[in-house]
Protein backbone atom coordinates (compact mmCIF):
# COMPACT_ATOMS: atom_id res chain seq x y z
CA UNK A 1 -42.60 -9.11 -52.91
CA UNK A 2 -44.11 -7.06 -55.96
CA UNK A 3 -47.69 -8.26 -54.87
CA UNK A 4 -46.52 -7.29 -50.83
CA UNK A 5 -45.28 -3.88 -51.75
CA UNK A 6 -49.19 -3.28 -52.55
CA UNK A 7 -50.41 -3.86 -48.62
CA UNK A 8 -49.93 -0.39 -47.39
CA UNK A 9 -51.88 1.60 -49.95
CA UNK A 10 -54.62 -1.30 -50.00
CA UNK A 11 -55.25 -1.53 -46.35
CA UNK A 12 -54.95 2.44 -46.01
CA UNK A 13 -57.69 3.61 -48.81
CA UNK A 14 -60.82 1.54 -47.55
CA UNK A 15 -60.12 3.71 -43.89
CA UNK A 16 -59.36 7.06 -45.56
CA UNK A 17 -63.18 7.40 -47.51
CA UNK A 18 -64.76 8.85 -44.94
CA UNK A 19 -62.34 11.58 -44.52
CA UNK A 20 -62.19 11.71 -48.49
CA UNK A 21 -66.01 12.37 -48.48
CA UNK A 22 -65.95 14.89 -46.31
CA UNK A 23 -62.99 17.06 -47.49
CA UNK A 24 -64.78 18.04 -50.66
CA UNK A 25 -68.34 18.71 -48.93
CA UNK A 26 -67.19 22.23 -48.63
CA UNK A 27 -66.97 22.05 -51.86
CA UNK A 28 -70.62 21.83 -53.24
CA UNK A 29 -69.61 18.09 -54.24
CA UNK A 30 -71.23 15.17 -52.31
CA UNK A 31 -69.22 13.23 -49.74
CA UNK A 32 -69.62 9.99 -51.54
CA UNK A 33 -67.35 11.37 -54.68
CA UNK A 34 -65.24 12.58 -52.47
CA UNK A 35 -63.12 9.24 -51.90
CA UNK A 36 -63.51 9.07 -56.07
CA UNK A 37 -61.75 12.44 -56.86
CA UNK A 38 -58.90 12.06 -54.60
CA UNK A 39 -58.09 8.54 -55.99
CA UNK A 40 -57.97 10.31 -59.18
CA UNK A 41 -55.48 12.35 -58.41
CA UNK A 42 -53.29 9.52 -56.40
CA UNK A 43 -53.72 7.51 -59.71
CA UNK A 44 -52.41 10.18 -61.79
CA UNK A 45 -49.59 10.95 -59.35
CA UNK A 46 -48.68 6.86 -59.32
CA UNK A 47 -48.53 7.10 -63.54
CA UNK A 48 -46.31 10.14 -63.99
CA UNK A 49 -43.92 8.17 -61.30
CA UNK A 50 -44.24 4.82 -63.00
CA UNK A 51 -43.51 6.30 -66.72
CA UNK A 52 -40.92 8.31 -65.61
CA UNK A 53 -39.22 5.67 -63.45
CA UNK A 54 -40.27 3.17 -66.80
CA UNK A 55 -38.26 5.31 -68.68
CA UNK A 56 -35.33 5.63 -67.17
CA UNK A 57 -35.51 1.85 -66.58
CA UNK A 58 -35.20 1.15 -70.65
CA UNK A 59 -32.87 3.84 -71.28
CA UNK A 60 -30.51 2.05 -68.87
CA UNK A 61 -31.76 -1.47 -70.44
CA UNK A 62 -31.16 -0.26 -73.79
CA UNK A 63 -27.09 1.14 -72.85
CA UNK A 64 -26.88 -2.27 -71.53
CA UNK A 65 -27.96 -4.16 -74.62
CA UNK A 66 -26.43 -2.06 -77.07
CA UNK A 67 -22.82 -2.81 -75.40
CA UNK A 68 -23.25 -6.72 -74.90
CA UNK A 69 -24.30 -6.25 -78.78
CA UNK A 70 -21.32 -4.23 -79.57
CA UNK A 71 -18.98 -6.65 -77.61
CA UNK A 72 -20.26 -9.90 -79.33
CA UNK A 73 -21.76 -8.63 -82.60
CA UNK A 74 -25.07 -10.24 -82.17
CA UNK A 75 -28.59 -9.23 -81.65
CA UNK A 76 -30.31 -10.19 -78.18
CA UNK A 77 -33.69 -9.35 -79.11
CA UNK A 78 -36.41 -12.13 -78.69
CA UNK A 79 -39.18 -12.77 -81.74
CA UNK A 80 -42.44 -10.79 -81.52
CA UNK A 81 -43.67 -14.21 -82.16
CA UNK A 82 -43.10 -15.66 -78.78
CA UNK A 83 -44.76 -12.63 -76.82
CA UNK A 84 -47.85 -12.95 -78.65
CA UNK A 85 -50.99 -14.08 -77.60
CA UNK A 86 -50.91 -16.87 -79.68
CA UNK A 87 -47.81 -18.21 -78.36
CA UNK A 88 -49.05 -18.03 -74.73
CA UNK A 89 -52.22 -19.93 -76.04
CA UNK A 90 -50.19 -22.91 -77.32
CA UNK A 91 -47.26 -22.92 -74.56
CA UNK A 92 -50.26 -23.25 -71.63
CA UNK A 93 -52.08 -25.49 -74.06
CA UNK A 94 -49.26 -27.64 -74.49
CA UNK A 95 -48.80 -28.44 -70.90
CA UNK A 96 -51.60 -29.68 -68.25
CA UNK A 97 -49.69 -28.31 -65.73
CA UNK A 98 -49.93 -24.95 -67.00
CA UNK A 99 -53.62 -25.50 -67.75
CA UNK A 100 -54.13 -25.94 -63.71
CA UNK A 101 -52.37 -22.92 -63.09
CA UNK A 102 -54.14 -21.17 -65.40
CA UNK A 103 -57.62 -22.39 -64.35
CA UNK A 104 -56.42 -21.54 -60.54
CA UNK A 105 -55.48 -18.36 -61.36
CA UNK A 106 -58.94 -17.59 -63.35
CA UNK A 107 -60.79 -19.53 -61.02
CA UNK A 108 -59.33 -18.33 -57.84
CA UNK A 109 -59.78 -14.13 -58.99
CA UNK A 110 -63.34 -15.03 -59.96
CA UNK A 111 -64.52 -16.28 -56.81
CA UNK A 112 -63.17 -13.49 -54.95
CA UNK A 113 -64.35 -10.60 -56.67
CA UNK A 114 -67.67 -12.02 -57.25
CA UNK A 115 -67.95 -12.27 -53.55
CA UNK A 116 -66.17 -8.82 -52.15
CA UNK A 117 -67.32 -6.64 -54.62
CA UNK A 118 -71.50 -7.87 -53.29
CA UNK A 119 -69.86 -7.63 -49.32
CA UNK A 120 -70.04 -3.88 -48.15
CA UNK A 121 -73.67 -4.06 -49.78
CA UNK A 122 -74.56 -6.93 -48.01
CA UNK A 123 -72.58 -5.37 -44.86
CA UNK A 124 -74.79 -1.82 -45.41
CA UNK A 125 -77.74 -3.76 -45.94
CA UNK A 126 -77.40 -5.44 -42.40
CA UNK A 127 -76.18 -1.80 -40.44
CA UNK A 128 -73.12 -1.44 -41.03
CA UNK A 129 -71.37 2.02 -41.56
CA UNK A 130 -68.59 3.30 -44.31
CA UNK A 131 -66.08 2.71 -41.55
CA UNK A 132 -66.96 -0.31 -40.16
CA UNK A 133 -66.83 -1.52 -43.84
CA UNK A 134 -63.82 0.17 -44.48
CA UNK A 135 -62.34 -2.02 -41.63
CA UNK A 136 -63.51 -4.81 -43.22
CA UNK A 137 -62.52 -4.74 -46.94
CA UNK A 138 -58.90 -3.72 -44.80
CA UNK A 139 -58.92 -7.11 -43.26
CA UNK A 140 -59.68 -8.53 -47.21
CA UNK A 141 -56.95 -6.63 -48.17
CA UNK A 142 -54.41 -7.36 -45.20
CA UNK A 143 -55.66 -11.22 -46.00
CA UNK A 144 -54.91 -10.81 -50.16
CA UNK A 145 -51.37 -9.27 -49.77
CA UNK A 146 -49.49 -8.81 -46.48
CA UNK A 147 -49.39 -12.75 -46.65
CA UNK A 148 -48.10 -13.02 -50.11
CA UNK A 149 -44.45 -13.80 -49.05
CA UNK A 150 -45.27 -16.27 -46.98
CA UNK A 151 -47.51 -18.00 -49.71
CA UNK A 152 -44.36 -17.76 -51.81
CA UNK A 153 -42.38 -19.69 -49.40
CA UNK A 154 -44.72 -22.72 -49.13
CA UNK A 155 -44.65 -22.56 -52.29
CA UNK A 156 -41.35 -23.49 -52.89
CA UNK A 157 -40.82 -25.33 -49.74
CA UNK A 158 -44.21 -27.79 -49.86
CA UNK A 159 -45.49 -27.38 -53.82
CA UNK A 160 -47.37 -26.15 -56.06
CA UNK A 161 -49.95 -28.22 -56.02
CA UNK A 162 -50.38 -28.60 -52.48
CA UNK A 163 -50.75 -24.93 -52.26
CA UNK A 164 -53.41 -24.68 -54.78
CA UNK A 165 -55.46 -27.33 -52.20
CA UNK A 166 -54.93 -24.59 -49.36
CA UNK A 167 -56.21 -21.94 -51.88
CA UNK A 168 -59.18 -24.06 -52.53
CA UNK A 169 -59.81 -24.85 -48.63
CA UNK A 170 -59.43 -21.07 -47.62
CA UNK A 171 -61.49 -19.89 -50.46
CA UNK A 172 -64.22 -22.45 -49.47
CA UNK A 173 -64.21 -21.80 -46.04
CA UNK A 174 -64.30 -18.31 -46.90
CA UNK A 175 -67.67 -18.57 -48.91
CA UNK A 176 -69.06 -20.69 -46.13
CA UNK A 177 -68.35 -18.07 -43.17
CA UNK A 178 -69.23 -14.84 -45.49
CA UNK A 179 -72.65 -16.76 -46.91
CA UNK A 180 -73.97 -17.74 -43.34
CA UNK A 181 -72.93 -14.44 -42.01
CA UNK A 182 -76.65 -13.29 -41.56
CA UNK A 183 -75.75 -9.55 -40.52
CA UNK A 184 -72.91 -10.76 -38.38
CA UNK A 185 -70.32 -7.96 -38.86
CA UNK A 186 -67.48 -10.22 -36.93
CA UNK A 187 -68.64 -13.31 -39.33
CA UNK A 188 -68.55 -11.36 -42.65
CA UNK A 189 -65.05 -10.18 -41.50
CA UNK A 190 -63.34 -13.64 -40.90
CA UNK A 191 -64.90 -14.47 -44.32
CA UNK A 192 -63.53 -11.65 -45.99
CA UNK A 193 -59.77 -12.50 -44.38
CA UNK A 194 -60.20 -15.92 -45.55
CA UNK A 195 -60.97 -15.02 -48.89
CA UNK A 196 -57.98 -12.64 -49.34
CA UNK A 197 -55.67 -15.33 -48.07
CA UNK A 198 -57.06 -17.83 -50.19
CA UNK A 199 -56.83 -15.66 -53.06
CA UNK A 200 -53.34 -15.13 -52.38
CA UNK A 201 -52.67 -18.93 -51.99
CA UNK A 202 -53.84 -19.03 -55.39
CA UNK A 203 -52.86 -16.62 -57.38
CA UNK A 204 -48.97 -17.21 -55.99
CA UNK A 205 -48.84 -20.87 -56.35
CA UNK A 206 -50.79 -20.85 -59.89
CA UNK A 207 -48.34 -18.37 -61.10
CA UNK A 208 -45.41 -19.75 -59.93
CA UNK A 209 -46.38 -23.50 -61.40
CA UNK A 210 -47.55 -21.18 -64.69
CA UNK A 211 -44.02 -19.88 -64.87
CA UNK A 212 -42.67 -23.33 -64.24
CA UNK A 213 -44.65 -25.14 -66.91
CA UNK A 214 -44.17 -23.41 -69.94
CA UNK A 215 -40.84 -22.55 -71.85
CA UNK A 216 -38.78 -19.40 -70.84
CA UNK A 217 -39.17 -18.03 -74.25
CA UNK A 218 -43.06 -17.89 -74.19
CA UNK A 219 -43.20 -17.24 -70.31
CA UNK A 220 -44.01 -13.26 -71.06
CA UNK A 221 -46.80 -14.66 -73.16
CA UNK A 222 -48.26 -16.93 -71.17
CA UNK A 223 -48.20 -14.46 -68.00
CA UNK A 224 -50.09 -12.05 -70.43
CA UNK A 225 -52.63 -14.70 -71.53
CA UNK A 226 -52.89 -15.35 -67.76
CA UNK A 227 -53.74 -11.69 -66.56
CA UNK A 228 -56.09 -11.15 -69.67
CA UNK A 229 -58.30 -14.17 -68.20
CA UNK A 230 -58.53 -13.44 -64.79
CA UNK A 231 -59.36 -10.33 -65.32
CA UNK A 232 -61.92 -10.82 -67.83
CA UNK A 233 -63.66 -13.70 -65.69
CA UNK A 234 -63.71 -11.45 -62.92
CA UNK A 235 -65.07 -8.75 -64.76
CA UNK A 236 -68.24 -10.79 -65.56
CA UNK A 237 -68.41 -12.35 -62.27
CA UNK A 238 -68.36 -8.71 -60.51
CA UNK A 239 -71.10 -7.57 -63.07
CA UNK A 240 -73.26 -10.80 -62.30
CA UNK A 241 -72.80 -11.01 -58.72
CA UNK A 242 -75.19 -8.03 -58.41
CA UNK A 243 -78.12 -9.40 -60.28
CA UNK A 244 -77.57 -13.09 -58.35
CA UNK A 245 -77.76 -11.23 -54.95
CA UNK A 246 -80.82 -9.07 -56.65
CA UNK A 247 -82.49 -12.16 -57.05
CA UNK A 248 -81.55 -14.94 -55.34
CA UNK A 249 -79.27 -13.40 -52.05
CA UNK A 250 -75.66 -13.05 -50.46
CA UNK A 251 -75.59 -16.49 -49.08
CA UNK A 252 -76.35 -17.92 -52.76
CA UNK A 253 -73.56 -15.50 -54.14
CA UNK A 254 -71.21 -17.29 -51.89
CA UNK A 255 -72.26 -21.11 -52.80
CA UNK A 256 -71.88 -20.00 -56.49
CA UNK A 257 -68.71 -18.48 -55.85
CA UNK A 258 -67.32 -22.08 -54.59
CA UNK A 259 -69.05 -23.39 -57.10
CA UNK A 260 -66.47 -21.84 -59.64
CA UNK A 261 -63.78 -23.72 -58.11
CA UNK A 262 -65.25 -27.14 -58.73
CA UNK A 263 -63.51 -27.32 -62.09
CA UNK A 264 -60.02 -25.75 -60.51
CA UNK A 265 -60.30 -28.61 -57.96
CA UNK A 266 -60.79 -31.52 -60.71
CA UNK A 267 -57.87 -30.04 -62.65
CA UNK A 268 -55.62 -30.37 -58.94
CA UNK A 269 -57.14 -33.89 -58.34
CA UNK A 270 -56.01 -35.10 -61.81
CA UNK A 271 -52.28 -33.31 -61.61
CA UNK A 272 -52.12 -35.65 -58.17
CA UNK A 273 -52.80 -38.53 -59.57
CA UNK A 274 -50.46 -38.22 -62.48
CA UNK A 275 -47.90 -37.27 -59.76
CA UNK A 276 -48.19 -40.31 -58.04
């Protein structure tokens, strides 16, 4: 639900730049900043909202605590110990199943940013205008989140691990259709759907077998350990997908991108057989 509730804004943006761009072209400022200054001021408008509604949230948290203390005359708090990094470190290294969802998570991110963040150049490259692109990252998006529910619920109702193997499948699918595109603008769109919805696929079924495999105590830990990975593997993959399209092309980008999940897909093969 927390990952659906981001649909609207996502799918909305991409096909609100070109009006951005050209609201503050009156202004003296070029069209392309234009989308840039009025997410600015959205993300300064979502902060104030989320610290404010933050606060009240642990001022209610805190009235709550302090009278279960007062009624039982013990402490509730948990040990700094088990929310630090280390303690994520050795609850996911403790457990291969943890490990998996780790790697899917990581592995899953990776491949799609590498690949979206090179697609509207590849897209502008072959034609294609900001709105036709827009349209197109909107599909990626639509593809990431709108599904997310539904990822949830085969989660729980066929596994885990099964869903991590539709993750894989929709991610490599994804790379094959976007790679091959060869200016198709209808091509590079399916692509770009399939690679949302596999990145959903993953990231849901990794982090609910992440939350699964480790103990409650450390589970803050280990989620923290899990975002601080996939975003720093992204981050390099997003900075190195430009110099592989640079020199080597799009459709290369793609088969490296599937590459990444090689490992993710070992990891999955091995949790099988120790299932059976």
């Amino acid at each position: 639900t927390v990952v659906w509730a981001t649909t609207i804004g996502a799918v909305l943006g991409p096909n609100i730049a070109a009006p951005a761009g050209r609201s503050v072209v009156g202004l003296g400022i070029p069209a392309a900043a234009g989308p840039f200054l009025w997410a600015t001021g959205v993300f300064v408008v979502a902060l104030l909202t989320a610290r404010a509604l933050a606060a009240a949230d642990a001022a209610h948290a805190a009235a709550e605590t302090g009278n279960a203390e007062a009624g039982t005359g013990t402490s509730t708090g948990t040990g700094a110990e088990e929310r630090s990094l280390r303690a994520g470190l050795a609850a996911v290294a403790a457990s291969p199943r943890a490990r998996l969802a780790l790697a899917t998570i990581a592995g899953s991110h990776t491949a799609m940013v590498s690949i979206m963040v090179m697609t509207p150049v590849d897209l502008g490259h072959h034609g294609a205008g900001i709105e036709l692109i827009g349209l197109v990252i909107s599909g990626h998006i639509t593809g990431m989140y709108a599904f997310s529910p539904l990822m949830g619920w085969l989660a729980d109702r066929i596994g885990r691990l099964s869903v991590i193997f539709l993750a894989l499948a929709l991610l490599v699918c994804a790379a094959a259709l976007a790679g091959t595109s060869d200016g198709s603008h209808v091509q590079s769109a399916a692509g770009l759907f399939l690679l949302g919805l596999g990145w959903s696929a993953g990231l849901v079924s990794g982090s609910a077998l992440l939350t699964d495999s480790v103990p409650q105590a450390t589970r803050a830990a280990a989620q923290g350990l899990s975002d601080l990975t996939m975003n720093a593997c992204a981050g390099v993959g997003g900075a190195l997908s430009g110099l592989v399209v640079a020199q080597a092309g799009y459709g290369w980008l793609n088969v490296m991108g599937a590459a990444l999940l090689l490992p993710v897909a070992a990891l999955a093969l091995l949790a099988l057989r120790r299932r059976e």
